[in-house]
N, C-alpha and C. Protein backbone atom coordinates (compact mmCIF):
# COMPACT_ATOMS: atom_id res chain seq x y z
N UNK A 1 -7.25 12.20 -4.36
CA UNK A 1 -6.71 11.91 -5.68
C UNK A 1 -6.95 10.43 -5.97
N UNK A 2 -7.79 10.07 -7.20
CA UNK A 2 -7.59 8.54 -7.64
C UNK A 2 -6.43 8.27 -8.55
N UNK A 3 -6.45 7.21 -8.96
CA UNK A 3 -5.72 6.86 -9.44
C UNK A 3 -5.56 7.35 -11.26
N UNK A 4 -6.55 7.91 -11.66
CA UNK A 4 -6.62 8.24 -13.16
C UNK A 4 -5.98 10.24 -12.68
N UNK A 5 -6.37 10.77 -11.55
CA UNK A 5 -5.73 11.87 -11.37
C UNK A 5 -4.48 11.41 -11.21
N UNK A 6 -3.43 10.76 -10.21
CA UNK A 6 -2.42 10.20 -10.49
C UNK A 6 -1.37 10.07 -11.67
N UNK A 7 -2.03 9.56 -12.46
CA UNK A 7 -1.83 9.05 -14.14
C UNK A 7 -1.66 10.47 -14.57
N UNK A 8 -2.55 11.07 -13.81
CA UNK A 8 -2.56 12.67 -14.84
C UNK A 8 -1.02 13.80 -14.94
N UNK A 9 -0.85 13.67 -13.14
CA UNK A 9 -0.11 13.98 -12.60
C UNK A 9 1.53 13.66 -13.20
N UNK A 10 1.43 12.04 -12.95
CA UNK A 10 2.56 11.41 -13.60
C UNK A 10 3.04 11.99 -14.92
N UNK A 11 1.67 11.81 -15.81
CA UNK A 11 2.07 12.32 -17.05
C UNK A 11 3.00 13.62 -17.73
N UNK A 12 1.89 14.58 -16.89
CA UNK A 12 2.04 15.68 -16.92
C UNK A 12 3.88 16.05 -16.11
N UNK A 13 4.31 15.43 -15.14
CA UNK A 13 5.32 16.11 -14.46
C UNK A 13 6.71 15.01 -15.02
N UNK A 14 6.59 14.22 -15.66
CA UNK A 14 7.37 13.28 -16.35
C UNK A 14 7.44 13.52 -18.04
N UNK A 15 6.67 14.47 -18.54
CA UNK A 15 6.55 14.83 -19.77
C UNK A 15 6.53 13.68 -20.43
N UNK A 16 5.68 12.43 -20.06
CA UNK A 16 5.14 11.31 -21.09
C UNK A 16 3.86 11.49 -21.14
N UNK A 17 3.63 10.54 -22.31
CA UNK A 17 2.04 10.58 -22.38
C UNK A 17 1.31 9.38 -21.06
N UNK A 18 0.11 9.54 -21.30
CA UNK A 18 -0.54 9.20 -20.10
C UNK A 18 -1.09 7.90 -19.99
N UNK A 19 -1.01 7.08 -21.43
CA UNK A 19 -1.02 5.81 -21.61
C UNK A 19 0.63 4.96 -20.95
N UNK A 20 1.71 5.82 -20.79
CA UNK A 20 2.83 5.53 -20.76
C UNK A 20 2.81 5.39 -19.02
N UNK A 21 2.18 6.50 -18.69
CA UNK A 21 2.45 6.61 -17.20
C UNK A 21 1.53 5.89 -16.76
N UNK A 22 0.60 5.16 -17.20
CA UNK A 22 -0.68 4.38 -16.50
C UNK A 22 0.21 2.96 -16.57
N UNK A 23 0.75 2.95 -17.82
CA UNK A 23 1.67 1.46 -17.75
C UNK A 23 2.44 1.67 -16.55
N UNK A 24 3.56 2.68 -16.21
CA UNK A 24 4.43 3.05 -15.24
C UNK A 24 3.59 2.48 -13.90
N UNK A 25 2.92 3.44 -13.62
CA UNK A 25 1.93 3.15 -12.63
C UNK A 25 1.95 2.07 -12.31
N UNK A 26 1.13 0.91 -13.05
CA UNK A 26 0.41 -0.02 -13.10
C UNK A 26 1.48 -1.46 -12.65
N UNK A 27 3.06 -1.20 -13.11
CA UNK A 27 4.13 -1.83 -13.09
C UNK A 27 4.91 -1.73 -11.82
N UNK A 28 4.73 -0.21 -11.24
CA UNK A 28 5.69 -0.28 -9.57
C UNK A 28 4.54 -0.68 -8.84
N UNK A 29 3.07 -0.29 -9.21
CA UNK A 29 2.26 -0.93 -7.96
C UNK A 29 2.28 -2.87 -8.22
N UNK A 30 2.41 -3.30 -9.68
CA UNK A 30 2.63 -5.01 -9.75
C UNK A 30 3.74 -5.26 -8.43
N UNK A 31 4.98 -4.38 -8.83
CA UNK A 31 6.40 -4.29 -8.52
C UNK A 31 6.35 -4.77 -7.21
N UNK A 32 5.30 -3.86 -6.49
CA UNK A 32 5.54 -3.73 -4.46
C UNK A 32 4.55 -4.58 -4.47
N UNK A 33 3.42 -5.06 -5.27
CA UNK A 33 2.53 -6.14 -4.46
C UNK A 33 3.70 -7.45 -4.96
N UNK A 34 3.95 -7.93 -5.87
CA UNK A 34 4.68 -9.48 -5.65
C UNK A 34 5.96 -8.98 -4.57
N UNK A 35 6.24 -8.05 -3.98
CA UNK A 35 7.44 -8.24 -3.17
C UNK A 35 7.01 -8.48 -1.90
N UNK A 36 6.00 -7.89 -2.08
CA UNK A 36 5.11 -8.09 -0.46
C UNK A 36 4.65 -9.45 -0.53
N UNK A 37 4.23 -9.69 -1.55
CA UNK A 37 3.74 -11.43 -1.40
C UNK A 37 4.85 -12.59 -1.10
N UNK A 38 5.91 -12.02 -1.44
CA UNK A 38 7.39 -13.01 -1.41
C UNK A 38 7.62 -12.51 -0.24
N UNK A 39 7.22 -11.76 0.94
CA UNK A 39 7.43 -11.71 2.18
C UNK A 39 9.08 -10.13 2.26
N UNK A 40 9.22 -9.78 0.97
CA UNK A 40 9.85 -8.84 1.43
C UNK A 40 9.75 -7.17 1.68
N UNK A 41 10.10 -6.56 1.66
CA UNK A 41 9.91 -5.19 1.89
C UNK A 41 10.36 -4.20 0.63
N UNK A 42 9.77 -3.22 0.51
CA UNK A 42 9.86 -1.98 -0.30
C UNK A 42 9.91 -0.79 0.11
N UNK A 43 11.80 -0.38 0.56
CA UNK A 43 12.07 1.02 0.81
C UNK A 43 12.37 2.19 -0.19
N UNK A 44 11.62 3.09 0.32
CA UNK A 44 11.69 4.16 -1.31
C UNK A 44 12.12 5.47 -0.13
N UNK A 45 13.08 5.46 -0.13
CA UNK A 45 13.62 6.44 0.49
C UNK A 45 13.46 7.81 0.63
N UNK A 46 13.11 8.58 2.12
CA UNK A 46 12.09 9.62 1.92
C UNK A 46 11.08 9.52 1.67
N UNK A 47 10.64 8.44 0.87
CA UNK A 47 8.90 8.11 0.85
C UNK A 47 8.31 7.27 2.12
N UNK A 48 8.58 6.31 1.89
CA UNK A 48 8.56 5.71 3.18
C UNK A 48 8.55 3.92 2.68
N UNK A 49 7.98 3.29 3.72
CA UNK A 49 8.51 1.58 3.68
C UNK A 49 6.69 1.13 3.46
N UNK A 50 7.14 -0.10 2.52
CA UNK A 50 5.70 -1.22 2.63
C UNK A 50 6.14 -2.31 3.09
N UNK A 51 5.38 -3.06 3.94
CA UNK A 51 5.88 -4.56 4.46
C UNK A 51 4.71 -5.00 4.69
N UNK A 52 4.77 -6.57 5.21
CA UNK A 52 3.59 -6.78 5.19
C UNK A 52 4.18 -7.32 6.84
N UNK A 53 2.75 -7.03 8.03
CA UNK A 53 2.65 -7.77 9.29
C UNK A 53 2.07 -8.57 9.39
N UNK A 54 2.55 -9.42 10.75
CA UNK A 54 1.48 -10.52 11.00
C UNK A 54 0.11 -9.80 12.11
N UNK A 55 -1.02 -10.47 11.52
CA UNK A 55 -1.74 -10.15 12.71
C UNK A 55 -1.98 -11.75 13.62
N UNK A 56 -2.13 -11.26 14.55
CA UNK A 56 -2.64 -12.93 15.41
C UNK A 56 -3.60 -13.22 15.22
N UNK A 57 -4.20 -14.74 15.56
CA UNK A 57 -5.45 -14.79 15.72
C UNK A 57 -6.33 -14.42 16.85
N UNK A 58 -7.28 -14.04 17.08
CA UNK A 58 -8.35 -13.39 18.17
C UNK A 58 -9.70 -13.99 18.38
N UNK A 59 -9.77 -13.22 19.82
CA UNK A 59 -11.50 -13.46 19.73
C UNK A 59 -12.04 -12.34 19.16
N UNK A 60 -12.93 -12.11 19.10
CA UNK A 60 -14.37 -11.02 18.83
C UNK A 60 -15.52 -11.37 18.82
N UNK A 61 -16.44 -10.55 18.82
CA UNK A 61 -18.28 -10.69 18.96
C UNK A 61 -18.70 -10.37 17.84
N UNK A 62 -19.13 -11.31 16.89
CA UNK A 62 -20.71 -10.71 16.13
C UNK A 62 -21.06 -9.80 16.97
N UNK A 63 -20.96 -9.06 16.34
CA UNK A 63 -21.82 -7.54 16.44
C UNK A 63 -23.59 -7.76 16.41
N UNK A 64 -23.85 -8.74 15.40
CA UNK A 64 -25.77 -9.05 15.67
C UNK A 64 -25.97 -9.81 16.25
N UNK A 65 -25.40 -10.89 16.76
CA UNK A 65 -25.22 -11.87 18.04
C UNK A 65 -25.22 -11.59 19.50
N UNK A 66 -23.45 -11.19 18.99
CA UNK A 66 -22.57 -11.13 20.56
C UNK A 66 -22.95 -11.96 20.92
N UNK A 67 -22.51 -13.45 19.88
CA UNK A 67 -21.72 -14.59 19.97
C UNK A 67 -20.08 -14.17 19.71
N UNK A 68 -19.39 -15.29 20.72
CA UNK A 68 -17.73 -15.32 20.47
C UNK A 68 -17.84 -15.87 19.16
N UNK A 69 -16.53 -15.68 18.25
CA UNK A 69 -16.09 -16.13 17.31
C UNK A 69 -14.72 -15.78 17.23
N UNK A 70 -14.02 -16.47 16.93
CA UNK A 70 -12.34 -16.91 16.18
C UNK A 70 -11.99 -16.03 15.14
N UNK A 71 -11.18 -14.80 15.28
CA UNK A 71 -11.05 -14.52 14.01
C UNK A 71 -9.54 -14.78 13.43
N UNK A 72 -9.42 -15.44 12.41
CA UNK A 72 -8.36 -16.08 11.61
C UNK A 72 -6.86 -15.09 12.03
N UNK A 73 -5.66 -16.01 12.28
CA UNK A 73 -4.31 -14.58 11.69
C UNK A 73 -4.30 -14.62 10.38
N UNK A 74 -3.77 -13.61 10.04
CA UNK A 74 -3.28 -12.67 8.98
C UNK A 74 -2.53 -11.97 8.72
N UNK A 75 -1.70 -11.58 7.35
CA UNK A 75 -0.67 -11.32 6.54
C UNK A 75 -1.37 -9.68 6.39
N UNK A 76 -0.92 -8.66 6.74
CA UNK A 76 -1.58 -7.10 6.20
C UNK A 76 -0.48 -6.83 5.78
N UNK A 77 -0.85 -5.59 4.58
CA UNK A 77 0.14 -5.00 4.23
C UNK A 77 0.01 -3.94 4.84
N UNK A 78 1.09 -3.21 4.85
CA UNK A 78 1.34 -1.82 5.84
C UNK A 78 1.83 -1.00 5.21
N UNK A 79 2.17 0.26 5.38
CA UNK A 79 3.04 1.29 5.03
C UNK A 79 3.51 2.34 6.14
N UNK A 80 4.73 2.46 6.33
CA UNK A 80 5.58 3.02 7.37
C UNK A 80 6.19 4.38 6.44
N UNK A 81 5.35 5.93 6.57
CA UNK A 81 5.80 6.92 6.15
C UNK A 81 7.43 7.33 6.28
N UNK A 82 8.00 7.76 5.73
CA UNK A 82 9.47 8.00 5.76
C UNK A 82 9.28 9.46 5.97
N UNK A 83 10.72 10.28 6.63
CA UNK A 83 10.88 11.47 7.33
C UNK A 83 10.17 12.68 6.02
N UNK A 84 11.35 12.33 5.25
CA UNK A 84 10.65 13.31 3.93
C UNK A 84 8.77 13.62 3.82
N UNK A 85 8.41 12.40 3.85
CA UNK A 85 7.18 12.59 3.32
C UNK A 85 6.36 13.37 4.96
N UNK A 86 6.80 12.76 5.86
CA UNK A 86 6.26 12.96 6.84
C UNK A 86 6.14 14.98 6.95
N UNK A 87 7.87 15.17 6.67
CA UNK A 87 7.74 16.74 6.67
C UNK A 87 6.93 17.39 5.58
N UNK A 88 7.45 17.05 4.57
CA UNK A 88 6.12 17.52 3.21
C UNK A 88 4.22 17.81 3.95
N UNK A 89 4.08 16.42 4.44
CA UNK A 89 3.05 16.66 5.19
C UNK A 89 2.35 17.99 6.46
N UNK A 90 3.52 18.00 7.33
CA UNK A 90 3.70 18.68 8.13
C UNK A 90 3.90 20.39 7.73
């Protein structure tokens, strides 16, 4: 599913139109990226959690080398499935 099926979905099961639900859309995904950028978390209960981890910094090989190189730490965002969704799945 992309994101314009999404929209479709939304529309359709929220009985708005689909310009309405693309705004919707477009506003909880703004919503969870600046919360993640302010370092906090987004629990949607039964859905599951977004946070963001640290990664460390590392070694690794160029792959066309296999020269060492440094690779930077980093901020990822994550998502931690919640029970609900997990069973839906299941």
């Amino acid at each position: 599913m992309n994101k314009s099926e999404l929209i479709d979905a939304i529309a359709e099961g929220a009985d708005i139109s689909k310009a309405a639900a693309g705004r919707a859309l477009d506003a909880a995904l703004d919503a969870i990226g600046n919360a993640l950028k302010r370092g906090d978390q987004v629990t949607l209960i039964g859905f599951g959690t977004f946070l963001v981890r640290e990664r460390a910094a590392r070694v690794g090989r160029n792959p066309r080398t296999g020269e060492s190189m440094t690779i930077a730490a980093a901020r990822i965002p994550s998502f931690k499935a919640g029970k609900a969704l997990k069973d839906t799945v299941n």
